[in-house]
PDB file of N, CA and C in Angstrom:
ATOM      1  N   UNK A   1       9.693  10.300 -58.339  1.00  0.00           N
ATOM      2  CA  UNK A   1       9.287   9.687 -57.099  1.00  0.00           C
ATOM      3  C   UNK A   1      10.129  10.228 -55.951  1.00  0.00           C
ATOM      4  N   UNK A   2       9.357  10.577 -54.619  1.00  0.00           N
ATOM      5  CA  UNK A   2      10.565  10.873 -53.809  1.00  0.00           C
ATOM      6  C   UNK A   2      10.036   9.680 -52.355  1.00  0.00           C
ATOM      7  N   UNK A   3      11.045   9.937 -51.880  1.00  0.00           N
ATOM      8  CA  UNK A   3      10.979   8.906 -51.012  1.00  0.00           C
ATOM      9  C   UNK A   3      10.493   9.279 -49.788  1.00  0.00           C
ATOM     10  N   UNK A   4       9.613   8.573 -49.274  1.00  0.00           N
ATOM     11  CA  UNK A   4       8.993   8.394 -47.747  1.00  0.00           C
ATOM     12  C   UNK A   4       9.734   8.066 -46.563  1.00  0.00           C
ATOM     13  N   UNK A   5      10.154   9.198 -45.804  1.00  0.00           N
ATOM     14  CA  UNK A   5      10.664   8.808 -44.324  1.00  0.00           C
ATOM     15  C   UNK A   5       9.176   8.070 -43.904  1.00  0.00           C
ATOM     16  N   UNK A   6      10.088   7.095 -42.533  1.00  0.00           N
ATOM     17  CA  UNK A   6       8.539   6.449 -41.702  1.00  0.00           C
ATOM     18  C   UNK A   6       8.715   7.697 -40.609  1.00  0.00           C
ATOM     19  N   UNK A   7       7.070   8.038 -40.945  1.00  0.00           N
ATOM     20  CA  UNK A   7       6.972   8.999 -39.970  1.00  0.00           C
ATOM     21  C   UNK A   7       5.894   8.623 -39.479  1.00  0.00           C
ATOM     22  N   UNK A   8       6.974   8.152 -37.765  1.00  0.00           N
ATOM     23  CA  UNK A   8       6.173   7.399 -36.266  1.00  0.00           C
ATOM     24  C   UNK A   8       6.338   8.625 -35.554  1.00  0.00           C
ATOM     25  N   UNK A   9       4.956   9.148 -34.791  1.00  0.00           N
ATOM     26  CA  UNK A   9       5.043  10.323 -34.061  1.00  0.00           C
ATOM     27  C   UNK A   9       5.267  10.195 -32.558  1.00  0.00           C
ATOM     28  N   UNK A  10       6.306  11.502 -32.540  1.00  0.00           N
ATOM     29  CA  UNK A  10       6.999  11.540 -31.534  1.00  0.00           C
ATOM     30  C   UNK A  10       6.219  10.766 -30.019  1.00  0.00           C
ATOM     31  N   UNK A  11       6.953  10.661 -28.931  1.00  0.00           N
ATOM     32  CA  UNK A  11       6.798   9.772 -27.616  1.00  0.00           C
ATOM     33  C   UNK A  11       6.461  11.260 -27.087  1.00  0.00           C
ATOM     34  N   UNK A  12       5.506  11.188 -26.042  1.00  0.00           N
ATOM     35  CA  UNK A  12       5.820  12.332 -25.213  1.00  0.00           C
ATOM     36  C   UNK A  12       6.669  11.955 -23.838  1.00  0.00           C
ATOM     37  N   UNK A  13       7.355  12.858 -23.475  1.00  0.00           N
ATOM     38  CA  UNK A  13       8.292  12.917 -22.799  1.00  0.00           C
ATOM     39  C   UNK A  13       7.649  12.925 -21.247  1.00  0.00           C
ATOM     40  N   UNK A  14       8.092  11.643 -20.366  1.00  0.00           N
ATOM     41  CA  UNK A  14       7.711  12.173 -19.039  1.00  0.00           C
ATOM     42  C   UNK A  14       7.790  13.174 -18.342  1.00  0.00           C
ATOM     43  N   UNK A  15       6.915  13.739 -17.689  1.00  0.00           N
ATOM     44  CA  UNK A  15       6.708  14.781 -16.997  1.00  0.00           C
ATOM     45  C   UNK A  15       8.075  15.018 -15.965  1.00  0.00           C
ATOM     46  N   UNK A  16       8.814  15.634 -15.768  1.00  0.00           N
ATOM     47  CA  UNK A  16       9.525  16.506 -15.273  1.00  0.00           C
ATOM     48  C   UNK A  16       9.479  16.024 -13.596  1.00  0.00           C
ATOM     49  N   UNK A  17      10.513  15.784 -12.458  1.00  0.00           N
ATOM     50  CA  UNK A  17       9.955  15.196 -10.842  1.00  0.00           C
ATOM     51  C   UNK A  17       9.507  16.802 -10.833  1.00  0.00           C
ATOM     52  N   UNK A  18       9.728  17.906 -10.836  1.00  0.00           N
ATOM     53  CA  UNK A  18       8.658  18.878 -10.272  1.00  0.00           C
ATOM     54  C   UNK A  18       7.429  18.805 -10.590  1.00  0.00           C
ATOM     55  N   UNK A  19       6.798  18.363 -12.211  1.00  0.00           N
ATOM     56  CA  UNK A  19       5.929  18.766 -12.592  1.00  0.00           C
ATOM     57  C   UNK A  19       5.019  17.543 -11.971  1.00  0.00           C
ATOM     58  N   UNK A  20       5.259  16.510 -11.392  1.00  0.00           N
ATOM     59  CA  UNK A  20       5.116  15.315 -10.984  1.00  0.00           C
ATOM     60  C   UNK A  20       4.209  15.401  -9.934  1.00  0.00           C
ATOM     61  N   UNK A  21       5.046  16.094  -8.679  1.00  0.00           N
ATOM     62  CA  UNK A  21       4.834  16.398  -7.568  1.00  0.00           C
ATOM     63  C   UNK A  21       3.661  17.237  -7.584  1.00  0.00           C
ATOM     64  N   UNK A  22       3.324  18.485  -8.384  1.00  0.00           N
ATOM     65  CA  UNK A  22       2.369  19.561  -8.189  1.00  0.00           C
ATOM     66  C   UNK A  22       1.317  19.019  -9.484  1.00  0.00           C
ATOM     67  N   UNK A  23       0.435  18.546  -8.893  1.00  0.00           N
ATOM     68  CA  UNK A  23      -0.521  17.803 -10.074  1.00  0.00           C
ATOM     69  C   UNK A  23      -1.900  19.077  -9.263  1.00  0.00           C
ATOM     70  N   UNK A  24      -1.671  19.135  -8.419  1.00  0.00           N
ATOM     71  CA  UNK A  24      -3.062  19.908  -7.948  1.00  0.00           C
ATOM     72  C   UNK A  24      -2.994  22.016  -7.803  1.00  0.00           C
ATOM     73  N   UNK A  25      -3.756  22.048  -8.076  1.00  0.00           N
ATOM     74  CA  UNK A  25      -3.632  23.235  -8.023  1.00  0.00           C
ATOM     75  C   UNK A  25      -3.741  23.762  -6.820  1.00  0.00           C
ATOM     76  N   UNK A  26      -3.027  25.175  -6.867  1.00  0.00           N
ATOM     77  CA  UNK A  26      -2.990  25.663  -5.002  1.00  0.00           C
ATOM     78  C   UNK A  26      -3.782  25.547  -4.053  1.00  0.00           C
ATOM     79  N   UNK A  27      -4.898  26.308  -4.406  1.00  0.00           N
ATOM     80  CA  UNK A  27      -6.183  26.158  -3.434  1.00  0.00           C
ATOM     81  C   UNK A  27      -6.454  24.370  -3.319  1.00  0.00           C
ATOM     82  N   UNK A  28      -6.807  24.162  -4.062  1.00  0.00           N
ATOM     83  CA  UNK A  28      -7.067  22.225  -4.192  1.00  0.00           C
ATOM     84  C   UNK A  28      -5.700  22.114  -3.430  1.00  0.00           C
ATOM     85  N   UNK A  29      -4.659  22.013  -3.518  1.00  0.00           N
ATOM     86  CA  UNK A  29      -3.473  21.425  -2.478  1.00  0.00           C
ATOM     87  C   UNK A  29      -3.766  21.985  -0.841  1.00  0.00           C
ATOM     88  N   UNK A  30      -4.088  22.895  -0.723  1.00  0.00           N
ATOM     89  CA  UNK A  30      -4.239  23.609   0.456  1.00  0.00           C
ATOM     90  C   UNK A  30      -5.402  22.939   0.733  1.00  0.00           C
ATOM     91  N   UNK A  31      -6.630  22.180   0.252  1.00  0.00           N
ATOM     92  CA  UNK A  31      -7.565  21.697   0.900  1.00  0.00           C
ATOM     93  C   UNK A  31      -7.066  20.584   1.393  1.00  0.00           C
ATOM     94  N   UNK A  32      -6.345  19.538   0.604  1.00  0.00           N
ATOM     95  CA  UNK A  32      -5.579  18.382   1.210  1.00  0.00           C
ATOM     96  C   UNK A  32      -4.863  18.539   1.961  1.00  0.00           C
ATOM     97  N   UNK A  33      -3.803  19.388   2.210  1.00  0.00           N
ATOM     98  CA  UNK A  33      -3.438  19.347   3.174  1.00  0.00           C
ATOM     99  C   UNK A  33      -4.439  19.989   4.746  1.00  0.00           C
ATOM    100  N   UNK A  34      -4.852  20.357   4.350  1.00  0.00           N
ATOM    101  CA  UNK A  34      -5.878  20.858   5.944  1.00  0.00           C
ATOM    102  C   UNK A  34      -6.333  19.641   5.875  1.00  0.00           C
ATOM    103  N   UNK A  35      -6.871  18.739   5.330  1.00  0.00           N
ATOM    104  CA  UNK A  35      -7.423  17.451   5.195  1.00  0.00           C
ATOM    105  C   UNK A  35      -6.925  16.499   6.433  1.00  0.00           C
ATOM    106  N   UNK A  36      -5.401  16.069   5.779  1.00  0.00           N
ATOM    107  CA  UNK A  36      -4.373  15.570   5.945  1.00  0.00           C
ATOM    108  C   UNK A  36      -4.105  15.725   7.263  1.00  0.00           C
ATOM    109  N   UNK A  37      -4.411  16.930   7.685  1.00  0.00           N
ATOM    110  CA  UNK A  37      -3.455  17.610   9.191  1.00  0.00           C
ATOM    111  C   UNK A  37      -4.844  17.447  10.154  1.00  0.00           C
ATOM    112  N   UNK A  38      -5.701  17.132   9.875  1.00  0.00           N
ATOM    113  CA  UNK A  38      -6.883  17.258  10.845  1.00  0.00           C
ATOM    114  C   UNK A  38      -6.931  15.735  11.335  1.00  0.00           C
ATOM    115  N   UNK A  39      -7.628  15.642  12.341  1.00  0.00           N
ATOM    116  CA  UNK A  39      -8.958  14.606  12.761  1.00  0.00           C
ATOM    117  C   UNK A  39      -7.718  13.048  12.923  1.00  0.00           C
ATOM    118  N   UNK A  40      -7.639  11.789  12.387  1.00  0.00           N
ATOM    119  CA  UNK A  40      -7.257  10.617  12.411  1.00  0.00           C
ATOM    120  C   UNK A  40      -6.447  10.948  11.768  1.00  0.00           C
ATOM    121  N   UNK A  41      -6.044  11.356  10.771  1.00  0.00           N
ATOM    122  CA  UNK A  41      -5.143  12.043  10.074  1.00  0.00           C
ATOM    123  C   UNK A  41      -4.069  12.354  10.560  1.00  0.00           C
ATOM    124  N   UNK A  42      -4.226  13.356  11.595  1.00  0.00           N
ATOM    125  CA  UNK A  42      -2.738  13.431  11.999  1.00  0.00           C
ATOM    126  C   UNK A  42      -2.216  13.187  13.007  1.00  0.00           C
ATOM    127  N   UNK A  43      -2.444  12.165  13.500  1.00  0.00           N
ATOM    128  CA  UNK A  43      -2.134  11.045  14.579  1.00  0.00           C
ATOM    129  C   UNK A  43      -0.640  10.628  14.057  1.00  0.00           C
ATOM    130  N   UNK A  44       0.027  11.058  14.803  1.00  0.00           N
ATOM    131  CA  UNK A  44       1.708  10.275  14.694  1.00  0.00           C
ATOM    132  C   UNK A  44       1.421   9.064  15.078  1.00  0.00           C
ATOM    133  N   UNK A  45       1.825   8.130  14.178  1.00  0.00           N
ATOM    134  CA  UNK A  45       1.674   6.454  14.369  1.00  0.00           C
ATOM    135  C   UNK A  45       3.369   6.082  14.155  1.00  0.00           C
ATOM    136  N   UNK A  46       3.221   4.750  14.951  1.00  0.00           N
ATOM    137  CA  UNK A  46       4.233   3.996  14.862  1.00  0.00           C
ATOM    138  C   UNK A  46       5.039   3.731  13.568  1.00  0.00           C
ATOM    139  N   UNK A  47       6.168   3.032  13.121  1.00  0.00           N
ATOM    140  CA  UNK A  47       6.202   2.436  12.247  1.00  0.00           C
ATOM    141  C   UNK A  47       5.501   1.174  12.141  1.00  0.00           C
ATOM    142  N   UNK A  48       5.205   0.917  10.711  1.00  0.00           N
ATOM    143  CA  UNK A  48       4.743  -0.379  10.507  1.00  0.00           C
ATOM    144  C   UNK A  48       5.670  -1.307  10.555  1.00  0.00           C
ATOM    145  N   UNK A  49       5.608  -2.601  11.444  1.00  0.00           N
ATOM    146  CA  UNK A  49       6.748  -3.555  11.544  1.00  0.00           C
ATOM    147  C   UNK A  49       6.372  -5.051  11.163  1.00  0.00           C
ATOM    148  N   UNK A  50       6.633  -5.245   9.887  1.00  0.00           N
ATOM    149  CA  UNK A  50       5.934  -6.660   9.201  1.00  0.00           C
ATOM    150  C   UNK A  50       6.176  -7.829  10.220  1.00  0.00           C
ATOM    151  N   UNK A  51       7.725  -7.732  10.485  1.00  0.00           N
ATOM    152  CA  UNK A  51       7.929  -9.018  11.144  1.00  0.00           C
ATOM    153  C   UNK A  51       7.347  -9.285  12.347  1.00  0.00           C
ATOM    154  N   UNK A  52       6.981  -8.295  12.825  1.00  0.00           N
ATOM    155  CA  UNK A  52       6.197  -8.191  14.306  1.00  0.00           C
ATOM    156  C   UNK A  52       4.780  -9.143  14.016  1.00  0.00           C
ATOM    157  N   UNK A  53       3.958  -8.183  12.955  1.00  0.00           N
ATOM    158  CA  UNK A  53       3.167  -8.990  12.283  1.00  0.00           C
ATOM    159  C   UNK A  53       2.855 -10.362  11.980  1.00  0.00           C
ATOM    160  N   UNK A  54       4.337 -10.799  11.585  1.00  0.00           N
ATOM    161  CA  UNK A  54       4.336 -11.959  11.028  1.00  0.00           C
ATOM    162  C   UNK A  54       4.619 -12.943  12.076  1.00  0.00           C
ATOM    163  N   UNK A  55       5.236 -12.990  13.121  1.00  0.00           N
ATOM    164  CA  UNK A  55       5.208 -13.498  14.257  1.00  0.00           C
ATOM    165  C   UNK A  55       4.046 -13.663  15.223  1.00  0.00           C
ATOM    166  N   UNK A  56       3.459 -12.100  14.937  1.00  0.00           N
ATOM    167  CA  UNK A  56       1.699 -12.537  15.776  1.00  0.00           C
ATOM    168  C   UNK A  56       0.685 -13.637  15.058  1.00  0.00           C
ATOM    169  N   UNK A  57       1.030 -13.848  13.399  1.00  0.00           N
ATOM    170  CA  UNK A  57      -0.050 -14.429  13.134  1.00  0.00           C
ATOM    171  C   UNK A  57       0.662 -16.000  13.428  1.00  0.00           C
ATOM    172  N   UNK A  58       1.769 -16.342  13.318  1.00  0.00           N
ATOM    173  CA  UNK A  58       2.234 -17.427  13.540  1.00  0.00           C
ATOM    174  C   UNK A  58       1.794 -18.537  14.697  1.00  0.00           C
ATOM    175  N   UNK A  59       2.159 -17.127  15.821  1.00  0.00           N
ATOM    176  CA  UNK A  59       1.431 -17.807  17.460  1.00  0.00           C
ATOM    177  C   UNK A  59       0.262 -17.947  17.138  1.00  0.00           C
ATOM    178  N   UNK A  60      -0.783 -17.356  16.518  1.00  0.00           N
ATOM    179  CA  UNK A  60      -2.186 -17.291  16.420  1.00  0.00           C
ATOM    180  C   UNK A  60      -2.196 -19.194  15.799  1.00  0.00           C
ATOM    181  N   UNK A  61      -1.707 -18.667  14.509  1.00  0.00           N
ATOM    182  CA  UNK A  61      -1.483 -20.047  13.501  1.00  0.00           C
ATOM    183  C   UNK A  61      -1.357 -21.576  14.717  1.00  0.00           C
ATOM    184  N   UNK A  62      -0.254 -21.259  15.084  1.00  0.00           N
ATOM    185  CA  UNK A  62       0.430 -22.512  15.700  1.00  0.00           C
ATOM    186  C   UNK A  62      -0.717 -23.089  16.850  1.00  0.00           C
ATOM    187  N   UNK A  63      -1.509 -21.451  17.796  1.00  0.00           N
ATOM    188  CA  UNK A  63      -2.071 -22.041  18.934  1.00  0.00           C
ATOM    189  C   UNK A  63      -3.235 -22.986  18.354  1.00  0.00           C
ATOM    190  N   UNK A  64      -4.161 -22.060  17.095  1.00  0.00           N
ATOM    191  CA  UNK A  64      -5.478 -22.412  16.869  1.00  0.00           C
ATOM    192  C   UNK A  64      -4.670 -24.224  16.251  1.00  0.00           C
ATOM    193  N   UNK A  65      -3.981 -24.369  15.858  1.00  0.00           N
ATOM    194  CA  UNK A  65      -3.383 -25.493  15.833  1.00  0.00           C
ATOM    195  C   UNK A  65      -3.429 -26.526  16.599  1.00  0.00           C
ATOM    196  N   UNK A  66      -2.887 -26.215  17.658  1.00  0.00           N
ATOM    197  CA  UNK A  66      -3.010 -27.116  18.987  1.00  0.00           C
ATOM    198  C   UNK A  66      -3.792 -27.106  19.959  1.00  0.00           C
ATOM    199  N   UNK A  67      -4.652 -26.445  19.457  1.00  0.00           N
ATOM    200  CA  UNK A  67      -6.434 -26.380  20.144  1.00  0.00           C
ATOM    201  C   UNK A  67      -6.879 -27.246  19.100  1.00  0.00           C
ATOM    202  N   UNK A  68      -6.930 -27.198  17.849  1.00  0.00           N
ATOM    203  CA  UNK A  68      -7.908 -28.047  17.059  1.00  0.00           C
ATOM    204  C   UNK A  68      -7.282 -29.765  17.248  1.00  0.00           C
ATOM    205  N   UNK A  69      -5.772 -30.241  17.746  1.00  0.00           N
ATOM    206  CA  UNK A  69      -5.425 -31.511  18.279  1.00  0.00           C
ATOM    207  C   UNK A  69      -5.792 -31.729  19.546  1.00  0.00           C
ATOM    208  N   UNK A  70      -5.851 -30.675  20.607  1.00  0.00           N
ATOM    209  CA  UNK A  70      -6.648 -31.135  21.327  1.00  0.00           C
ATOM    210  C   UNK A  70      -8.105 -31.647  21.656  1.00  0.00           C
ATOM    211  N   UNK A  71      -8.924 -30.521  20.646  1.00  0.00           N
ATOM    212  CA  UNK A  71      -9.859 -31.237  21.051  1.00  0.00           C
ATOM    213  C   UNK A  71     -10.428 -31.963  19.994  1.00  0.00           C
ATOM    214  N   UNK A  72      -9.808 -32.401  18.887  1.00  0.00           N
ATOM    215  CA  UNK A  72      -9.726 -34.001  18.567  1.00  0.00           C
ATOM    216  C   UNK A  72      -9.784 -35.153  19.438  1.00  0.00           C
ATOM    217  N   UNK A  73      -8.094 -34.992  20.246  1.00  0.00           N
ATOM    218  CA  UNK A  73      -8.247 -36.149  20.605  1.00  0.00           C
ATOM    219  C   UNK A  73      -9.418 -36.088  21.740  1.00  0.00           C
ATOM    220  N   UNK A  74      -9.511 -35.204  22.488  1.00  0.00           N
ATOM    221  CA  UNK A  74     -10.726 -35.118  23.389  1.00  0.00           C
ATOM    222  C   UNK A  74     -12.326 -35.256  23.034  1.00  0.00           C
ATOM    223  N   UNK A  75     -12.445 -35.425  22.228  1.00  0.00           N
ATOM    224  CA  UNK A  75     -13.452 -36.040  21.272  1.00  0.00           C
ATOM    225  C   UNK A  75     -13.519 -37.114  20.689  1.00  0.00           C
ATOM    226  N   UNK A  76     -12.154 -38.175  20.867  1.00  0.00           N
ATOM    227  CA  UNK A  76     -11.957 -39.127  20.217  1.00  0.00           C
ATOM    228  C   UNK A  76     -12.234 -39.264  18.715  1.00  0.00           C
ATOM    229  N   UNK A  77     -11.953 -38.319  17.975  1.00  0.00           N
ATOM    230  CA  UNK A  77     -11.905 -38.750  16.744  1.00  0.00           C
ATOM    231  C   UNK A  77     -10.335 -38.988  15.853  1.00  0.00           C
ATOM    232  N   UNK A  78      -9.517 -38.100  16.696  1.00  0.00           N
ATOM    233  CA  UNK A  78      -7.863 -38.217  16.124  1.00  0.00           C
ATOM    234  C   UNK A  78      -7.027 -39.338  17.187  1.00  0.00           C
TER     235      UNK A  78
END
């Protein structure tokens, strides 16, 4: 009798950060980027600023708030 290693087959190994990065082939990369660089695309935009965000919806929050007590009570139902 001989004996049985457990044979669990190998993991493959993550891809490499170069091999990561270049998933497309040249021509195909060169179309994205002309893509990329054209039209809405390459509009330099701001940063995105959450808290800015989060402060506009607040005022929004708070006003539609105190419009819907006003015109409660101006309706006499609150």
């Amino acid at each position: 009798m001989t004996e049985q290693k457990d044979q669990t087959p190998a993991q493959p190994q993550p891809p490499s950060e170069p091999e990561q990065q270049n998933r497309l082939y040249p021509e195909d990369q060169a179309k994205v980027d002309a893509f990329v660089s054209r039209g809405i695309n390459s509009v330099e935009r701001k940063p995105f600023r959450p808290l800015r965000l989060l402060v506009i919806l607040m005022v929004i929050v708070v006003g539609l708030s105190l419009f819907s007590q006003l015109l409660a009570r101006w309706a006499g139902i609150y």
